[in-house]
C-alpha atoms as a PDB file:
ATOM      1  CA  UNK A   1     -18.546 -39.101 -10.997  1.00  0.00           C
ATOM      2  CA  UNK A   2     -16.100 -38.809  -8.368  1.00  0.00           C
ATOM      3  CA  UNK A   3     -14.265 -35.346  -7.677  1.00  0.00           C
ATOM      4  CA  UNK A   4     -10.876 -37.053  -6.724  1.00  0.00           C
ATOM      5  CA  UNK A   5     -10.799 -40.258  -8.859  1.00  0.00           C
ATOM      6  CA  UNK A   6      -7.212 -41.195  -9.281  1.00  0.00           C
ATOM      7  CA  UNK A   7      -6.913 -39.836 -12.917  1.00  0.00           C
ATOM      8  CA  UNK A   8      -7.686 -36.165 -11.818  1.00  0.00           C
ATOM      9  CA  UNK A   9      -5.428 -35.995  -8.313  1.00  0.00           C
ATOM     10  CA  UNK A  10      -2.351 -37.322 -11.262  1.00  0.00           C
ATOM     11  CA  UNK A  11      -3.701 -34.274 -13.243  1.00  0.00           C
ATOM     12  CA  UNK A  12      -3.504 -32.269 -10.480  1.00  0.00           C
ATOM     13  CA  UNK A  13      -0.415 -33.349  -9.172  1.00  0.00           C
ATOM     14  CA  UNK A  14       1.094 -32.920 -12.891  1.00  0.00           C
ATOM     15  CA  UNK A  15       0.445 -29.566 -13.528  1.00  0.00           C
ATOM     16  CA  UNK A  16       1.605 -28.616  -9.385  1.00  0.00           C
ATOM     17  CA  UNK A  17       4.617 -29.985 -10.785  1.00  0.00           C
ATOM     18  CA  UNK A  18       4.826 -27.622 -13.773  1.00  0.00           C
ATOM     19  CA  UNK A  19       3.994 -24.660 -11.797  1.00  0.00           C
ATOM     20  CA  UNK A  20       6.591 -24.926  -9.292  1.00  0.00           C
ATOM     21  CA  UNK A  21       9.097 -27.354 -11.018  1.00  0.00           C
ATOM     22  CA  UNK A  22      10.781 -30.104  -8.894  1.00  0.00           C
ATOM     23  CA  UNK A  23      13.191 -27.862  -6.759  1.00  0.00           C
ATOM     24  CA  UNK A  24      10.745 -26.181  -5.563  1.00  0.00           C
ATOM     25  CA  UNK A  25       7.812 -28.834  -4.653  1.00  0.00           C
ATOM     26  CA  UNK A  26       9.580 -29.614  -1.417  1.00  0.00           C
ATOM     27  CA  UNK A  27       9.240 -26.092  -0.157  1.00  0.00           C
ATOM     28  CA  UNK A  28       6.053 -26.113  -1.003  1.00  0.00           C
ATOM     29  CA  UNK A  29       5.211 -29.051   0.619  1.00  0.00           C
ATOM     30  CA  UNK A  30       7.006 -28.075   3.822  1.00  0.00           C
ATOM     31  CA  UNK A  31       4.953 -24.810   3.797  1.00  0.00           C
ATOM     32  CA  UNK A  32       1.827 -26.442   3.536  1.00  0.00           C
ATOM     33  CA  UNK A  33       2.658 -29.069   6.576  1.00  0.00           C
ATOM     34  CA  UNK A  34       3.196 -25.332   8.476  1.00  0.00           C
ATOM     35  CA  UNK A  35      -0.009 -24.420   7.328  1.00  0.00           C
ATOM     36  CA  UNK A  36      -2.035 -27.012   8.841  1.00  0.00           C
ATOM     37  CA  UNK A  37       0.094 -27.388  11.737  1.00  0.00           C
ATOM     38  CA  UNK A  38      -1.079 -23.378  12.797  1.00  0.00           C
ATOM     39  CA  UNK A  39      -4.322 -24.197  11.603  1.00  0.00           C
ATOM     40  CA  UNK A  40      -4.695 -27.136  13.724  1.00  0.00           C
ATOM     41  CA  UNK A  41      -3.066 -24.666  16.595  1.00  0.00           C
ATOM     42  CA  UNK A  42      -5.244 -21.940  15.924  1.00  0.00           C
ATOM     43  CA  UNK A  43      -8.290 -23.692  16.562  1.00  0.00           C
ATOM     44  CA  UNK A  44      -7.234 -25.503  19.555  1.00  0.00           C
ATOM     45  CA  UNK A  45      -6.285 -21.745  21.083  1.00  0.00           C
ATOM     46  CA  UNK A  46     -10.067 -20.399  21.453  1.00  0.00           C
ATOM     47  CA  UNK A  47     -10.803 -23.747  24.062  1.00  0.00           C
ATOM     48  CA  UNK A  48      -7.374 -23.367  25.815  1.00  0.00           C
ATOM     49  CA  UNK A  49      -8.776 -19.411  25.991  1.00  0.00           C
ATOM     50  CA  UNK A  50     -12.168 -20.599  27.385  1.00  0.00           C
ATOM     51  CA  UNK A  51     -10.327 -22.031  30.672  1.00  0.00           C
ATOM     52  CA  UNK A  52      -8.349 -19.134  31.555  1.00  0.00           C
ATOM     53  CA  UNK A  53      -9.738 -16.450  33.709  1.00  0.00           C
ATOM     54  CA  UNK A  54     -10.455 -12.991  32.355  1.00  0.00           C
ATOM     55  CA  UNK A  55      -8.505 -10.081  33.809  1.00  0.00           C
ATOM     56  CA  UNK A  56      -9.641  -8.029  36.350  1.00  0.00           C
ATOM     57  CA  UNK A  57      -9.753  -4.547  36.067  1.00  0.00           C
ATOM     58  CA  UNK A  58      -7.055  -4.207  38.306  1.00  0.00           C
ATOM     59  CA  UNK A  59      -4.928  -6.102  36.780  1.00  0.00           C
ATOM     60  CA  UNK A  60      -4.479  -4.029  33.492  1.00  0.00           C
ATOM     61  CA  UNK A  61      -2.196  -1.243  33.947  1.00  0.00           C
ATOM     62  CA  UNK A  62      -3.146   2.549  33.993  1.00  0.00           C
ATOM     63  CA  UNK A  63      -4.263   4.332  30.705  1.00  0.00           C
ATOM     64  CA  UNK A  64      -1.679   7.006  30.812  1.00  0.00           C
ATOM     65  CA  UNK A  65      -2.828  10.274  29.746  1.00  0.00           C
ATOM     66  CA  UNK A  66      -2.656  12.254  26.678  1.00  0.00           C
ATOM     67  CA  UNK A  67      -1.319  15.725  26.055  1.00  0.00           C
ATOM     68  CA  UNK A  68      -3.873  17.697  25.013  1.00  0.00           C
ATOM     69  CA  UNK A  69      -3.049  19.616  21.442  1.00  0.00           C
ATOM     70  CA  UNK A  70      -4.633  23.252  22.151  1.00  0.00           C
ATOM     71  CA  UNK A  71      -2.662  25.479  20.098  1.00  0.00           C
END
């Protein structure tokens, strides 16, 4: 039995079609392009991350210091 044999994705694709109605399905499908698009981003960003050199302490600025609350 096979999960997405063409009877079940028109199914599927029916009852999409109820939820959201027609004016709406293009939306969806335009959010859902963004979706994988970020995804696809997303998990290109921890290699591009790998490459780049860490900061050196130096670098980072100065914690600044807190007033203290003694009342």
């Amino acid at each position: 039995m096979d999960i997405f044999a063409p009877s079940h994705l028109l199914i599927l694709l029916l009852i999409i079609l109820i939820i959201f109605g027609p004016s709406k399905l293009g939306d969806v499908g335009g959010a859902l392009g963004k979706a994988i698009r970020d995804f696809k981003r997303a998990m290109n960003e921890p290699e591009a991350a790998k490459t780049a050199e860490p900061l050196a302490k130096s670098d980072l600025p100065p914690a600044e210091a807190k007033p203290d609350k003694a009342s």
